[in-house]
N, C-alpha and C. Protein backbone atom coordinates (compact mmCIF):
# COMPACT_ATOMS: atom_id res chain seq x y z
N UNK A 1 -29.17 -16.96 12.67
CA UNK A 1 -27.83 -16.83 13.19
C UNK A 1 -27.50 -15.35 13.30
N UNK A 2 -27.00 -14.98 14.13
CA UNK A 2 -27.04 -13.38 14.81
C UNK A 2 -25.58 -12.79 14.11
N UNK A 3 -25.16 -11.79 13.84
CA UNK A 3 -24.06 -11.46 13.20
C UNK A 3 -22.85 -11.33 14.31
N UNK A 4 -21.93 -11.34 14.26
CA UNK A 4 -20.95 -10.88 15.27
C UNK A 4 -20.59 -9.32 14.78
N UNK A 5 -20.37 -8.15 15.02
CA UNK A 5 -19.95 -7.04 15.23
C UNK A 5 -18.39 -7.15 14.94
N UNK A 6 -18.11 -6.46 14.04
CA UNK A 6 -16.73 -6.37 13.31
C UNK A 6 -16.41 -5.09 14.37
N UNK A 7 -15.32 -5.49 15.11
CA UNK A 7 -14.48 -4.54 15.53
C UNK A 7 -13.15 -4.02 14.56
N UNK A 8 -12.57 -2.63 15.08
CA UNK A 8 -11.70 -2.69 14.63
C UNK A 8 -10.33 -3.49 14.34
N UNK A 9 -10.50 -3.87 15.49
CA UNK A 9 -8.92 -5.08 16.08
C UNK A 9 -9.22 -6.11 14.91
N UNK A 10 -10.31 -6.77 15.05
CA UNK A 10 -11.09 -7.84 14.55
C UNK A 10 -10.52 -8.27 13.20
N UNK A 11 -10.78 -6.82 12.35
CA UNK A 11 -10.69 -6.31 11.19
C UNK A 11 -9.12 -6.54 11.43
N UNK A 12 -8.45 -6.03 11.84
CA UNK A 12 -6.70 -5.62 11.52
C UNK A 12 -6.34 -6.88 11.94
N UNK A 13 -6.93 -7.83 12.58
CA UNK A 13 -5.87 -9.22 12.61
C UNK A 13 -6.49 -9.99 11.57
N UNK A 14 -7.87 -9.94 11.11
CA UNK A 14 -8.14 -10.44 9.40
C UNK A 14 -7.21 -10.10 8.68
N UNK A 15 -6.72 -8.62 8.44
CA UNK A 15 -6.49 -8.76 7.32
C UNK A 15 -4.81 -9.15 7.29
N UNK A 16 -4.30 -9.52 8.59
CA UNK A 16 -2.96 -9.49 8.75
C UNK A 16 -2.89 -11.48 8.41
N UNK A 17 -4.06 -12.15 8.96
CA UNK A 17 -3.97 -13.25 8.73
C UNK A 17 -4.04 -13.57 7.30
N UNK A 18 -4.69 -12.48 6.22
CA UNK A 18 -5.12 -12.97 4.87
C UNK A 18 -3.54 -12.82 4.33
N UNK A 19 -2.54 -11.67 5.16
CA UNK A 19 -1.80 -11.21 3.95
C UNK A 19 -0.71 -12.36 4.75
N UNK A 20 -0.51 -12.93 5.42
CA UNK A 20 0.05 -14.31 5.83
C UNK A 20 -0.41 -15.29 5.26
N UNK A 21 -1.24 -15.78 5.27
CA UNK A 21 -1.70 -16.78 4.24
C UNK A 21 -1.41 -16.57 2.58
N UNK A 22 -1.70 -15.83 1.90
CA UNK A 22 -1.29 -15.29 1.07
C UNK A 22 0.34 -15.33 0.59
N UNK A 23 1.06 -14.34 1.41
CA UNK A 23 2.41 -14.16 0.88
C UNK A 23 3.47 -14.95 1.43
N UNK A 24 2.98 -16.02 2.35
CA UNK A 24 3.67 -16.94 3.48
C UNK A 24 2.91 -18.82 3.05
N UNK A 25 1.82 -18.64 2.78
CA UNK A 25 1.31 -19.85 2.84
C UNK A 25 1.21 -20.63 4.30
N UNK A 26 1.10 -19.27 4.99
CA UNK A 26 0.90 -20.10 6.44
C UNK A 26 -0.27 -20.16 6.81
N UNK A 27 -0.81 -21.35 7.80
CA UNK A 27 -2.16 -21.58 7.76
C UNK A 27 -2.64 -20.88 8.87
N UNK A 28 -1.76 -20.83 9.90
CA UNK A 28 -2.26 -19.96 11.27
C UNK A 28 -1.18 -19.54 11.44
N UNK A 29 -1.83 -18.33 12.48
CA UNK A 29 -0.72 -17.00 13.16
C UNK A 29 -0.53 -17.42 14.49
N UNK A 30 -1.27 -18.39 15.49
CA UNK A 30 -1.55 -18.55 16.28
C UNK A 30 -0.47 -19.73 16.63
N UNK A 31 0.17 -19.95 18.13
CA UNK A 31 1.40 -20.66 18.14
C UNK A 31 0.48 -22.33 18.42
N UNK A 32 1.90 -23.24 17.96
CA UNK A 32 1.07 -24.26 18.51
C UNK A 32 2.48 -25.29 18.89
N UNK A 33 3.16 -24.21 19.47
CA UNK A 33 4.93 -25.16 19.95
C UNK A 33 5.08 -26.38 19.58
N UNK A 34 5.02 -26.33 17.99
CA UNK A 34 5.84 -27.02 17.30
C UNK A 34 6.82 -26.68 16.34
N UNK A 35 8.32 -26.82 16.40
CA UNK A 35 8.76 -26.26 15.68
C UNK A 35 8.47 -26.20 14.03
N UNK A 36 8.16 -27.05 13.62
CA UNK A 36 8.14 -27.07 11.86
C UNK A 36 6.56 -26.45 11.85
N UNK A 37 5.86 -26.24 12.57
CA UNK A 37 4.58 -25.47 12.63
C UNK A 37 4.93 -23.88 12.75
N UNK A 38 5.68 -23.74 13.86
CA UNK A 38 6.08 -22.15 14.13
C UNK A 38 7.04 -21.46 13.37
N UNK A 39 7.80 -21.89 12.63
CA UNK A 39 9.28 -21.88 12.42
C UNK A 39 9.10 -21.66 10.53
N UNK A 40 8.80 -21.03 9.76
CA UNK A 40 8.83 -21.03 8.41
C UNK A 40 10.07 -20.26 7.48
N UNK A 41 10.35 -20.96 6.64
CA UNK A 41 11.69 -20.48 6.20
C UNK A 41 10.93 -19.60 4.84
N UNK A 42 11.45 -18.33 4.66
CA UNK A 42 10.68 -17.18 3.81
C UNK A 42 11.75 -16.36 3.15
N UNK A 43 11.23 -16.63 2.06
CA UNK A 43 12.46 -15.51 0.87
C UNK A 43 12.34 -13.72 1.49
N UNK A 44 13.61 -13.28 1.37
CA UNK A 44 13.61 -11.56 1.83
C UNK A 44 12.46 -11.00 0.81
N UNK A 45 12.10 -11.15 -0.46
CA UNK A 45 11.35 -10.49 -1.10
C UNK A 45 10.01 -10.93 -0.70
N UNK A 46 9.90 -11.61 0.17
CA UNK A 46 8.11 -12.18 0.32
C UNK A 46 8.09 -11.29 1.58
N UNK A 47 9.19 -11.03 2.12
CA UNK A 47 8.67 -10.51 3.50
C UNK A 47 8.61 -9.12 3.08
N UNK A 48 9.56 -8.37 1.99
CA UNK A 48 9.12 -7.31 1.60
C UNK A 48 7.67 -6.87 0.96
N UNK A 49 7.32 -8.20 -0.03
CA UNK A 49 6.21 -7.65 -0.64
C UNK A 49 5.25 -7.44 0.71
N UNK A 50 4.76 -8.70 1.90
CA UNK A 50 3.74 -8.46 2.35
C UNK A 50 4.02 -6.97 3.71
N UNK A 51 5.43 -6.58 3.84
CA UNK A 51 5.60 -5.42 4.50
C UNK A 51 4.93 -4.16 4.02
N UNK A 52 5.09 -4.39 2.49
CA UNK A 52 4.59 -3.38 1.87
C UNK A 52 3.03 -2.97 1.49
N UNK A 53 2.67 -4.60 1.43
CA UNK A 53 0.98 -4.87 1.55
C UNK A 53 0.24 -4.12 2.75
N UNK A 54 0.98 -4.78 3.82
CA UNK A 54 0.38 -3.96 5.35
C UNK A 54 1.06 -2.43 5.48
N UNK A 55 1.61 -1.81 4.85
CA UNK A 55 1.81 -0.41 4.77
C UNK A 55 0.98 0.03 4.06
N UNK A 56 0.61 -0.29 2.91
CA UNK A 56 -0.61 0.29 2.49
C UNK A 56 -1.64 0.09 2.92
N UNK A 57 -2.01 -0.53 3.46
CA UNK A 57 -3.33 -1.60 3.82
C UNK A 57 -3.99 -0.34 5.23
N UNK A 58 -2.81 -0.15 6.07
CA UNK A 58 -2.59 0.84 6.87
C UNK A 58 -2.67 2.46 6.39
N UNK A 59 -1.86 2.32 5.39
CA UNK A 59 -2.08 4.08 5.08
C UNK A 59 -3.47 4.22 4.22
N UNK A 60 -4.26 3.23 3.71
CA UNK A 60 -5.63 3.85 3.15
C UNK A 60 -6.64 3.47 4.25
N UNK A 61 -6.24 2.80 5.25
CA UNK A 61 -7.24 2.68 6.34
C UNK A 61 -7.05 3.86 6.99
N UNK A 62 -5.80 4.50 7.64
CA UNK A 62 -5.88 6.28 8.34
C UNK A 62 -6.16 6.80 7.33
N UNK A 63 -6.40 7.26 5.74
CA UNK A 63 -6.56 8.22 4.85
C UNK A 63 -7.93 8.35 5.00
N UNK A 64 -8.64 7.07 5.42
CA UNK A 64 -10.26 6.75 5.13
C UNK A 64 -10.93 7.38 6.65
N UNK A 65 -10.19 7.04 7.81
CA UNK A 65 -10.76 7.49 8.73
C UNK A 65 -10.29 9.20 9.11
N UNK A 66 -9.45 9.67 8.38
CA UNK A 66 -9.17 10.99 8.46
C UNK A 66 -10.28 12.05 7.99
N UNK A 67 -10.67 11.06 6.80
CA UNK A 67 -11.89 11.85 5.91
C UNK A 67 -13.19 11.60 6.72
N UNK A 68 -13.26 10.97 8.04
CA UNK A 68 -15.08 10.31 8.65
C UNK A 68 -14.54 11.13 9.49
N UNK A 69 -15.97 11.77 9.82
CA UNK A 69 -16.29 12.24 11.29
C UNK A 69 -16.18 12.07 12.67
């Protein structure tokens, strides 16, 4: 079985789907026009913690590529 090639994009909607699953308990990001599918009711502090997840997640990914060639 041949590997698929991790792009960057690839990578940044992984890890946006993990920190949704995670701090949301949602199973997909992807629409599927249904409302009780699309539509999730979420405490202000969950949306803060995972805001804050993908801010970091982001600032050690530019810290890392600042330091590569």
């Amino acid at each position: 079985m041949a590997k698929r090639k991790s792009t960057p994009e690839a990578a940044r909607e992984a890890l946006i789907l993990d920190i949704a699953q995670r701090r949301f308990f949602i199973e997909t990001l992807e629409t599927r026009n249904r409302d009780r599918l699309d539509f999730h009711d979420v405490a202000v502090w969950a949306i803060r913690d995972a805001l804050e997840e993908a801010f970091e997640a982001g600032r050690s990914t530019g810290a890392s590529a600042a330091t590569q060639p």
